[in-house]
N, C-alpha and C. Protein backbone atom coordinates (compact mmCIF):
# COMPACT_ATOMS: atom_id res chain seq x y z
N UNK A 1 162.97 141.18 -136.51
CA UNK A 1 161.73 140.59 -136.00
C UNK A 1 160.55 141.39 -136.54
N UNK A 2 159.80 141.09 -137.13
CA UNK A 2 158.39 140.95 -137.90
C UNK A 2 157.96 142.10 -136.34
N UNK A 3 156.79 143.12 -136.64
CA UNK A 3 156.42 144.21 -135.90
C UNK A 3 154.93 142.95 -134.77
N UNK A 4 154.33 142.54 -135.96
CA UNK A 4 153.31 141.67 -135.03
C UNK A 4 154.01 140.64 -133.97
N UNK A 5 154.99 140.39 -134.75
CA UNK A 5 155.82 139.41 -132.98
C UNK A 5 156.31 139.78 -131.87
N UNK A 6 157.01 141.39 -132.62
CA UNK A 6 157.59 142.17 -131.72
C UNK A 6 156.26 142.11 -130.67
N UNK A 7 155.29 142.62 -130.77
CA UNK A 7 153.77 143.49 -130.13
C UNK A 7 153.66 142.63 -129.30
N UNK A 8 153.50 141.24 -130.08
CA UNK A 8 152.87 139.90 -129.03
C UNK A 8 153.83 139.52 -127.90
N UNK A 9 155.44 139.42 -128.12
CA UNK A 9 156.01 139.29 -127.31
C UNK A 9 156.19 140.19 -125.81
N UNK A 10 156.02 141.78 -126.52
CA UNK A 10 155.94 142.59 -125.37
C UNK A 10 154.52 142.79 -124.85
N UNK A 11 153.67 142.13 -125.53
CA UNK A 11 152.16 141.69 -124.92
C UNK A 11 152.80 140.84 -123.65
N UNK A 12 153.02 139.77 -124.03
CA UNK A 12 153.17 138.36 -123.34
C UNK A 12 154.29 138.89 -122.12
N UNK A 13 155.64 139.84 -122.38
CA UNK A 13 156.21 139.89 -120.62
C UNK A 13 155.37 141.00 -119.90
N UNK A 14 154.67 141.87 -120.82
CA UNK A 14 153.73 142.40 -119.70
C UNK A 14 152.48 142.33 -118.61
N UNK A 15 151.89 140.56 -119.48
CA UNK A 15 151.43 139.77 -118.87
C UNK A 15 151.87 139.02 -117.88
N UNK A 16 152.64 138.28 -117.70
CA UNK A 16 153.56 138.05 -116.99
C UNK A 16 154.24 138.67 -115.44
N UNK A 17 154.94 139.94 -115.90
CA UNK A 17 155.37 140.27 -115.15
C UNK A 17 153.81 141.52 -114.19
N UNK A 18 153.00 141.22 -114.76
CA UNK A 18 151.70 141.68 -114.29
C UNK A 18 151.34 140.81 -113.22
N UNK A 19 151.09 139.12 -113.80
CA UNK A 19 150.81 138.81 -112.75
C UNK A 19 151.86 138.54 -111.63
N UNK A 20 152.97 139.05 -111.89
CA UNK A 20 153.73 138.72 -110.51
C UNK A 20 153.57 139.33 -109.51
N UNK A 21 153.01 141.10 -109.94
CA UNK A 21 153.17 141.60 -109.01
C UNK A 21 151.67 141.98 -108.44
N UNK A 22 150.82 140.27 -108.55
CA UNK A 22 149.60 141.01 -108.16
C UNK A 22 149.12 140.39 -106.70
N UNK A 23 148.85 141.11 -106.08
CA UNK A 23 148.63 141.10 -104.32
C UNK A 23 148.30 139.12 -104.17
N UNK A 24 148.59 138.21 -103.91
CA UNK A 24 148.80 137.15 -103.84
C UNK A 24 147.46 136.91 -102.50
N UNK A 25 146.77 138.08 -101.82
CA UNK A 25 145.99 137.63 -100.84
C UNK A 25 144.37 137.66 -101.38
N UNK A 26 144.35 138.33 -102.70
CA UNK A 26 142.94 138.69 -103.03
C UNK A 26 142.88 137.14 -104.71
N UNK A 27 141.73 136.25 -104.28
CA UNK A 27 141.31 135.21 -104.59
C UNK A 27 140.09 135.82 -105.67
N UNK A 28 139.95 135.11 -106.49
CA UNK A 28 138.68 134.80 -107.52
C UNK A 28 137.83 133.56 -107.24
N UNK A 29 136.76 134.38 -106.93
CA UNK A 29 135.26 133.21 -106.57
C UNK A 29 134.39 133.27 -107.80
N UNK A 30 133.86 132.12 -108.60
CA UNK A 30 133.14 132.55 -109.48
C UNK A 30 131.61 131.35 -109.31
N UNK A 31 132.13 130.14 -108.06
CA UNK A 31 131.16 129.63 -107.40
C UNK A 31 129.98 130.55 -107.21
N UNK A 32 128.86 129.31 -106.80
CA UNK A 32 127.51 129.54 -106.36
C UNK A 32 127.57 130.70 -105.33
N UNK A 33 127.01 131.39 -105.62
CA UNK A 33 126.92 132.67 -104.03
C UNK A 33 126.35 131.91 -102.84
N UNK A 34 127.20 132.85 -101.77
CA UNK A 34 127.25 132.41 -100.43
C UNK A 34 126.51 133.23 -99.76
N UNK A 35 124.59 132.88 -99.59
CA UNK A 35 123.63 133.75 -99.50
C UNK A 35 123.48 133.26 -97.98
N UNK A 36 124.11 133.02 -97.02
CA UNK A 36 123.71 133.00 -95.44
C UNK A 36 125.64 132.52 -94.88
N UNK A 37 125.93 133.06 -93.82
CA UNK A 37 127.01 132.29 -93.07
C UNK A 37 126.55 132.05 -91.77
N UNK A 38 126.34 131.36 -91.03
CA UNK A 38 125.87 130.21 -89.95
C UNK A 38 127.11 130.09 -89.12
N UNK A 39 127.12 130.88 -87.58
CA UNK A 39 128.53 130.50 -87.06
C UNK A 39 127.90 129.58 -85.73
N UNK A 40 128.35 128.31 -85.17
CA UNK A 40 127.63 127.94 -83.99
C UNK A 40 129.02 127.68 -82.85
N UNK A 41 129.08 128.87 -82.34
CA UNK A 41 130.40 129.30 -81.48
C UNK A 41 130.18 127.55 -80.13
N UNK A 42 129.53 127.28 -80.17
CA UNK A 42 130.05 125.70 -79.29
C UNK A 42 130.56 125.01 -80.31
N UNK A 43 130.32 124.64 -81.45
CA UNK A 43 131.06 124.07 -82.04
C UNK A 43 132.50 124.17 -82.55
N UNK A 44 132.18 125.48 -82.37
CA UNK A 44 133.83 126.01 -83.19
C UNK A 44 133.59 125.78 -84.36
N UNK A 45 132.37 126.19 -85.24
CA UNK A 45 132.48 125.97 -86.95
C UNK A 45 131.33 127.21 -87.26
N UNK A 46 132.27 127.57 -88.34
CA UNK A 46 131.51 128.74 -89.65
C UNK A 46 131.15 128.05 -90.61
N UNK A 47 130.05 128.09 -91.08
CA UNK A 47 129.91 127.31 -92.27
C UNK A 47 129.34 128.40 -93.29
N UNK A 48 129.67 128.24 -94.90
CA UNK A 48 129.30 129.08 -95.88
C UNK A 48 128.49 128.76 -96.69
N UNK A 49 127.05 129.21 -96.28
CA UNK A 49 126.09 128.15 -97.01
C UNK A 49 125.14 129.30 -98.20
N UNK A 50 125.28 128.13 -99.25
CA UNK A 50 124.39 128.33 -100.46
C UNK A 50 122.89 127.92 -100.22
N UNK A 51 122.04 128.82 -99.87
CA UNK A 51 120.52 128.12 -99.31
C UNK A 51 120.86 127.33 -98.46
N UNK A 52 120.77 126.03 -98.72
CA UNK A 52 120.52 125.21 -97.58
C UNK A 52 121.65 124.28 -97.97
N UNK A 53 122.88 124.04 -99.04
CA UNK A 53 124.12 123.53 -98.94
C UNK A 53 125.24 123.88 -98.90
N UNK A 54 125.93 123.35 -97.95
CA UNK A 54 127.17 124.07 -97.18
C UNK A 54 128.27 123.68 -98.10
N UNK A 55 129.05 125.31 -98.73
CA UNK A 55 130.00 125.44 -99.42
C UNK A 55 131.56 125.57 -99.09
N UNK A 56 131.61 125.89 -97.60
CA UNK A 56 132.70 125.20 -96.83
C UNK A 56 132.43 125.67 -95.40
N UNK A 57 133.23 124.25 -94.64
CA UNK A 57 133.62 124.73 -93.49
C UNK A 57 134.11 124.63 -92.56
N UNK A 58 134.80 126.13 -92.03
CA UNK A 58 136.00 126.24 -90.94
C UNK A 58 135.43 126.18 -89.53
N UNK A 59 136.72 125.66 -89.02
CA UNK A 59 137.36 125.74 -87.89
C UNK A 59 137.64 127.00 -87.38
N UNK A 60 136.73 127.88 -86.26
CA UNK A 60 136.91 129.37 -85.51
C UNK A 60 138.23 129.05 -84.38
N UNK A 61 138.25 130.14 -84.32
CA UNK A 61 138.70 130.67 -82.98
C UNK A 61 137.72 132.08 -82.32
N UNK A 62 137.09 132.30 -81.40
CA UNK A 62 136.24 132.86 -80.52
C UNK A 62 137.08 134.37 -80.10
N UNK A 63 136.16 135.28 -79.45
CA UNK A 63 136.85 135.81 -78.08
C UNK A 63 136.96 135.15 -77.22
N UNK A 64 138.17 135.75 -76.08
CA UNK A 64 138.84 134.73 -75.29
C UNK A 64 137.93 135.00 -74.02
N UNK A 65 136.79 135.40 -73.70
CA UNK A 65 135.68 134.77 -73.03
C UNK A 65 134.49 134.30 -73.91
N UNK A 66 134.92 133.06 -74.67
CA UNK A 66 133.59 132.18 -75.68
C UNK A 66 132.66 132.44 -75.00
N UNK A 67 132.05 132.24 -74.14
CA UNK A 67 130.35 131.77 -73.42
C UNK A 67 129.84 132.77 -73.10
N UNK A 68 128.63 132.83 -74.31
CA UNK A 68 127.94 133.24 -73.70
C UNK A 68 127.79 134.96 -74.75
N UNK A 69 126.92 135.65 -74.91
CA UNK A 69 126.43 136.80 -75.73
C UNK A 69 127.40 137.98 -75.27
N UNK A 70 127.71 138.58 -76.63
CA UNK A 70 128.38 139.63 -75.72
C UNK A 70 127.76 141.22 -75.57
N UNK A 71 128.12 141.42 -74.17
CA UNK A 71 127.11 142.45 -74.09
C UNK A 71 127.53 143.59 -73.92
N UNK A 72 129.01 144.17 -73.51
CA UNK A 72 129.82 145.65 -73.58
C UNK A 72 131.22 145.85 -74.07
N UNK A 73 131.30 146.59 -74.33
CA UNK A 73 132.81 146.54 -74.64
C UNK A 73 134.02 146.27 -73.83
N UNK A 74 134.94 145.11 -74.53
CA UNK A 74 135.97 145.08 -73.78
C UNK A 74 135.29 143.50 -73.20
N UNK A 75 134.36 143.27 -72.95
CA UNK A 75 134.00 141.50 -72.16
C UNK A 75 134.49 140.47 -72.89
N UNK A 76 135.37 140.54 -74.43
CA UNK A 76 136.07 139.39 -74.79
C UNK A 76 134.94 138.47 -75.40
N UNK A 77 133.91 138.93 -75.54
CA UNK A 77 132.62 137.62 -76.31
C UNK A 77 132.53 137.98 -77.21
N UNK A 78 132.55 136.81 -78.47
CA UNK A 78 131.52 136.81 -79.58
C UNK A 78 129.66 137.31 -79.56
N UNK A 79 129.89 138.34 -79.90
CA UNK A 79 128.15 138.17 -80.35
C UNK A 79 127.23 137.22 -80.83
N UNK A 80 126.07 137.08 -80.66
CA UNK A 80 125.28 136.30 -80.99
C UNK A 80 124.13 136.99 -81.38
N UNK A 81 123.62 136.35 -82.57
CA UNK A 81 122.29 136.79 -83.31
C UNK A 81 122.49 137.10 -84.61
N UNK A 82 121.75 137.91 -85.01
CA UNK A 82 121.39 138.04 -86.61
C UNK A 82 122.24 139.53 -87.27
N UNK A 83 123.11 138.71 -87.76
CA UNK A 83 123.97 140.80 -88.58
C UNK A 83 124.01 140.37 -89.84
N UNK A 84 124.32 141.47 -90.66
CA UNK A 84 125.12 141.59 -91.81
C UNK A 84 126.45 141.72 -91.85
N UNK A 85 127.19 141.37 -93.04
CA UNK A 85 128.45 141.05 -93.34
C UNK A 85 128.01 142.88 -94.54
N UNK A 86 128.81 143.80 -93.36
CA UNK A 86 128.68 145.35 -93.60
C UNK A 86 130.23 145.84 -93.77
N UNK A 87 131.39 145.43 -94.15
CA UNK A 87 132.71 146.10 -94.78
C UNK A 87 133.63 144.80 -95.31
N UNK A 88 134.47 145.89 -95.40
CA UNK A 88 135.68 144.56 -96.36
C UNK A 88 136.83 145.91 -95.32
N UNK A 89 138.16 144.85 -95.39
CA UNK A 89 139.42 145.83 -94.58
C UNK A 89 140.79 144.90 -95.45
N UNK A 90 140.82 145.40 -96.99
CA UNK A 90 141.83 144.79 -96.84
C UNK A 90 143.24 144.92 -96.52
N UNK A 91 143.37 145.67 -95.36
CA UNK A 91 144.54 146.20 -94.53
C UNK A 91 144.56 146.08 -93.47
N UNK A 92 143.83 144.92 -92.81
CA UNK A 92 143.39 144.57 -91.96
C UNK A 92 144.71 143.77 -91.00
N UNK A 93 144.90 144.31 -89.57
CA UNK A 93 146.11 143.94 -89.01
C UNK A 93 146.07 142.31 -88.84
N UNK A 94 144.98 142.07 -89.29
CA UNK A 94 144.92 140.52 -89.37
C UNK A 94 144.35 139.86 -90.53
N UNK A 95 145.61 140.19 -91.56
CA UNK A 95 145.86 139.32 -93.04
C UNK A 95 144.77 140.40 -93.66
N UNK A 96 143.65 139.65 -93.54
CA UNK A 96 142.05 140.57 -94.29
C UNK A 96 141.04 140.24 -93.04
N UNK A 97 140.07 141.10 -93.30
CA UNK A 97 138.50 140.92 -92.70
C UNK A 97 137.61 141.36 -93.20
N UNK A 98 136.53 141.17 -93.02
CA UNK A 98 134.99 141.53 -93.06
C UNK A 98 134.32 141.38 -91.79
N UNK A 99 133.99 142.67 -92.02
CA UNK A 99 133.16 143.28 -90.85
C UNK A 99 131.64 142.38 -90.73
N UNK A 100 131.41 142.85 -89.83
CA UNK A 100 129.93 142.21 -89.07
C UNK A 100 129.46 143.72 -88.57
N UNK A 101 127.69 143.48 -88.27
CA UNK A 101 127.18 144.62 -88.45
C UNK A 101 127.34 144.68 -86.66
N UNK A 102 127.38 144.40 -86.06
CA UNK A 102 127.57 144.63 -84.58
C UNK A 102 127.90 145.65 -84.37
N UNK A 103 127.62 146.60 -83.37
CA UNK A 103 126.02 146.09 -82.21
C UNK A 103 124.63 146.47 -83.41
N UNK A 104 123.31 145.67 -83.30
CA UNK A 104 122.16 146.15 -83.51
C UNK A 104 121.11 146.91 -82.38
N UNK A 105 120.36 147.10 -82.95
CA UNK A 105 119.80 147.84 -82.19
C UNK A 105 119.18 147.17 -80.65
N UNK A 106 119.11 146.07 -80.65
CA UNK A 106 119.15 145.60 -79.32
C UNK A 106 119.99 145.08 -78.84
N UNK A 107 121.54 145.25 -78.78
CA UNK A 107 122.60 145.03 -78.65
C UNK A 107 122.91 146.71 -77.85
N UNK A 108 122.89 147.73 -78.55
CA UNK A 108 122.81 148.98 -78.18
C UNK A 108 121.92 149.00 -76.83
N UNK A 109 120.75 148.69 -76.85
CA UNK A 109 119.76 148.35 -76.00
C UNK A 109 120.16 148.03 -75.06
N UNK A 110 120.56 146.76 -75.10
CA UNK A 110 121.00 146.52 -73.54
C UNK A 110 122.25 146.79 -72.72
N UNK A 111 123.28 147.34 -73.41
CA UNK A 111 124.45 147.94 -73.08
C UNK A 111 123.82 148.85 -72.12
N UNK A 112 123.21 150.17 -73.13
CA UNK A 112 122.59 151.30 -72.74
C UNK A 112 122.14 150.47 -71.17
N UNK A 113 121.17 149.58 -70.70
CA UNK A 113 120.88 149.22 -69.56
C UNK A 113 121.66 149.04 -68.70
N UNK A 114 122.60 149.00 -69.41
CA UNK A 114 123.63 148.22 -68.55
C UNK A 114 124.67 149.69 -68.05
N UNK A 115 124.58 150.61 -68.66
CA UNK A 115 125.07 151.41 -68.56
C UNK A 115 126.62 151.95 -68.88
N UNK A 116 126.90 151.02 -70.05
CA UNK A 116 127.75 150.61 -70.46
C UNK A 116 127.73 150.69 -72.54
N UNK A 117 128.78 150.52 -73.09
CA UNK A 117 128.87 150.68 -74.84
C UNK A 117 128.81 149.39 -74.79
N UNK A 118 128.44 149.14 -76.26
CA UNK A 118 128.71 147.92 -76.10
C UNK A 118 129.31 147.27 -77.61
N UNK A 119 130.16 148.54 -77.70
CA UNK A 119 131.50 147.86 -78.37
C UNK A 119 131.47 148.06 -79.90
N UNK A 120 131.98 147.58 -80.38
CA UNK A 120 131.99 147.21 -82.48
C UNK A 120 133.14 146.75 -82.97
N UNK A 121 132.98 146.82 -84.06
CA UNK A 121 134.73 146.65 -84.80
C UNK A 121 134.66 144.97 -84.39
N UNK A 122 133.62 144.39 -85.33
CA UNK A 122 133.54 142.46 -84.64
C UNK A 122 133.60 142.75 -86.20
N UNK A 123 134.85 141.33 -86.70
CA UNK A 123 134.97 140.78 -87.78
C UNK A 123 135.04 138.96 -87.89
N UNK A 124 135.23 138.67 -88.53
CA UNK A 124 135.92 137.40 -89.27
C UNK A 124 137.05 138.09 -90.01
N UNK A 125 138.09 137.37 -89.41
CA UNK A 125 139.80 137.72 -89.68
C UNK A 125 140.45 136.59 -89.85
N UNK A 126 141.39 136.55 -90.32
CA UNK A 126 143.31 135.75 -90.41
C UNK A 126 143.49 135.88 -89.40
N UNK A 127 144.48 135.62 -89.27
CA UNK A 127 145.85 135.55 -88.49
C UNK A 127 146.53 137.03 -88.13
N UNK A 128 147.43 137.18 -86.91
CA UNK A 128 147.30 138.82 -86.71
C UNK A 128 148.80 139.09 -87.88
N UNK A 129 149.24 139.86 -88.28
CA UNK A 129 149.96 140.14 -89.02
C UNK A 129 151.73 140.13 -88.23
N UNK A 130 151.67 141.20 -86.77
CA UNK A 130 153.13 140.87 -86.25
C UNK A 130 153.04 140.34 -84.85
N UNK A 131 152.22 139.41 -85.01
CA UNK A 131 152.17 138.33 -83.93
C UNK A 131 151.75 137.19 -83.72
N UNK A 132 151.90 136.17 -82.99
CA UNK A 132 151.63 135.04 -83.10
C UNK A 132 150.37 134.67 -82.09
N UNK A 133 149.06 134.68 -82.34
CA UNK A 133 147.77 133.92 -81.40
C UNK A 133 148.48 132.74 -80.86
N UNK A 134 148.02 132.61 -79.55
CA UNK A 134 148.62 131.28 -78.80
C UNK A 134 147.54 130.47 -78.09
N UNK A 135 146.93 129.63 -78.44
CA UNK A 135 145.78 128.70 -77.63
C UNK A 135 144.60 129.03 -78.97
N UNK A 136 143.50 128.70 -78.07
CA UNK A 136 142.60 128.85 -78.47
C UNK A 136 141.53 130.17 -78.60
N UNK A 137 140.50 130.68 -78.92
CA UNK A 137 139.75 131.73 -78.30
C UNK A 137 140.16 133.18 -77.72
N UNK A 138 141.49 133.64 -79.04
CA UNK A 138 142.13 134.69 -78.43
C UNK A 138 141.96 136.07 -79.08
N UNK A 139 140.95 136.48 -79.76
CA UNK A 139 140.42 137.72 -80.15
C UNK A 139 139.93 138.64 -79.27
N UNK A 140 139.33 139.70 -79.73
CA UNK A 140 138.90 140.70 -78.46
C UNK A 140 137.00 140.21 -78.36
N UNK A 141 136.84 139.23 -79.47
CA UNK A 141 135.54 139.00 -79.65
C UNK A 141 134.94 138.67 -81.06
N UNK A 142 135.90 138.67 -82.37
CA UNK A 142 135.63 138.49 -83.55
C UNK A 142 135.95 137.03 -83.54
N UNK A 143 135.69 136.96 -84.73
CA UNK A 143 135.69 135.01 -85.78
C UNK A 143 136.98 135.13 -86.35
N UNK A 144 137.91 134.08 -85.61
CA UNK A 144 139.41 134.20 -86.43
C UNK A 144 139.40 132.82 -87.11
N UNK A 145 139.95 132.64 -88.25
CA UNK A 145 140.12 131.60 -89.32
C UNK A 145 141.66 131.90 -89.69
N UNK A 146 142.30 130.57 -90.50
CA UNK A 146 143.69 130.86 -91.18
C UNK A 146 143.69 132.03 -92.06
N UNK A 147 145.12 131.89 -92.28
CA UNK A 147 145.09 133.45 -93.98
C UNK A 147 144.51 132.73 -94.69
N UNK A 148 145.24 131.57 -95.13
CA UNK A 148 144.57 130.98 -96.11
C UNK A 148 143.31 130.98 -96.41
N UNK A 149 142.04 130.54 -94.87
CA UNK A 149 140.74 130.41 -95.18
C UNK A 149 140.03 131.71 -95.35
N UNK A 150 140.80 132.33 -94.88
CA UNK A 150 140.66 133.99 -95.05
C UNK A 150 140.56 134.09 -96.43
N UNK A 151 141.34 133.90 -97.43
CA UNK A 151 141.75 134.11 -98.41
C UNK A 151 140.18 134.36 -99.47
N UNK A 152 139.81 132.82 -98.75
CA UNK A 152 138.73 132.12 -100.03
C UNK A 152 137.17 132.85 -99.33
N UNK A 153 137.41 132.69 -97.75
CA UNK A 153 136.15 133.69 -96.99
C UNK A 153 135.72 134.85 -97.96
N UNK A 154 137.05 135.78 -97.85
CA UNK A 154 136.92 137.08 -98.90
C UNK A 154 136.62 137.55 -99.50
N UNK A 155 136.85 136.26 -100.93
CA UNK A 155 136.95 136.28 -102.27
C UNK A 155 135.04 135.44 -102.41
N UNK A 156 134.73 135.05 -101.11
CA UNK A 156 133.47 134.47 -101.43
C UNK A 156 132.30 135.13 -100.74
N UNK A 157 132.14 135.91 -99.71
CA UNK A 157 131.27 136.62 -98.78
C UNK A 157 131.25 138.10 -99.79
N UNK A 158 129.79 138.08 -99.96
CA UNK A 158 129.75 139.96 -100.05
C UNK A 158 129.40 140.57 -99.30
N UNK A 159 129.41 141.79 -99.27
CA UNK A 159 128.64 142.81 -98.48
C UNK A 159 127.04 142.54 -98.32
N UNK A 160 126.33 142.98 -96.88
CA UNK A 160 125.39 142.70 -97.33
C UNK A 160 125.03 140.97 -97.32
N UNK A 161 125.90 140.29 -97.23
CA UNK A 161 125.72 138.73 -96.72
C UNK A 161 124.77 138.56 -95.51
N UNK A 162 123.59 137.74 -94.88
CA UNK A 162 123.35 137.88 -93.77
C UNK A 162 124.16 136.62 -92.84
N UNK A 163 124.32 137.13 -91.65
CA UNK A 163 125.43 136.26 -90.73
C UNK A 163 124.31 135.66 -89.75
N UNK A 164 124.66 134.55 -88.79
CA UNK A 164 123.64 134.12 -87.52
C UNK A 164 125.08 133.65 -86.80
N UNK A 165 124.90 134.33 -85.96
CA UNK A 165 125.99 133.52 -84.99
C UNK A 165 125.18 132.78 -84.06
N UNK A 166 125.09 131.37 -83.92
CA UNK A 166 124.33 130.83 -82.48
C UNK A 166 125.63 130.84 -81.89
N UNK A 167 124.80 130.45 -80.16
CA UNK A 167 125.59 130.45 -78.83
C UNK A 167 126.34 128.49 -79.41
């Protein structure tokens, strides 16, 4: 065998067997950027919007007390208001996530009144990894979506994204 075929061929199974072994959860976005995400927790929908046209959108699951702002740690609510999309976890016990900037400074604020923390560690997540969610609205207070929608969330949100969760 000729040396240039030899090369190309052991080009070509190292291609190959490259992509087999490549993490199957991390996606390529090369779409329009996703410069706002819009969550409106009565509806049960995230939407991923380019300016002002919506590039997809899911179906949530809530904390398992939906209603209503959340104001300390441990009360089971989604937050509401204005954050940034501030980490990536891709080891995340639920498939992947991205963080949310929760608490802000008037979030801190009124805990503090309350005399009470008022919590962190709020993402948009998958699915939990060795367990099965049952119903609806069963987080400690983050945005749960499939792996799958997880997948493309991921591969499409940057850091630094701004988030609005309405009530």
């Amino acid at each position: 065998m000729r040396p240039i075929r030899l090369i190309a061929l052991l080009f070509a199974m190292l291609t190959v067997a490259g992509c087999a072994t490549q993490d199957q959860r991390f996606l390529h976005y090369d779409g329009p950027e996703v410069t706002h995400v819009l969550v409106e927790k009565s509806k049960r929908r995230m939407y991923l919007l380019h300016h002002g046209t919506v590039l997809q959108s899911h179906r949530i699951d809530l904390g398992f007390a939906p209603d209503g702002d959340k104001k300390v740690q441990g009360d089971g609510r989604t937050p509401e208001g204005d954050y940034r999309i501030d980490k990536r976890n891709p080891n995340s016990a639920f498939h992947l996530s991205i963080g949310i900037s929760y608490p802000n400074r008037q979030d801190i604020a009124e805990a503090i009144a309350l005399g009470r923390s008022p919590g962190g560690d709020i993402f948009i997540h998958g699915e939990p990894n060795d367990w099965k969610a049952k119903g609806r609205d069963w987080t400690e207070g983050c945005i749960a979506v499939t792996n799958a929608e997880m997948r493309r969330i991921y591969a499409m949100v940057q850091n630094g994204t701004p988030i609005r969760i309405k009530p």
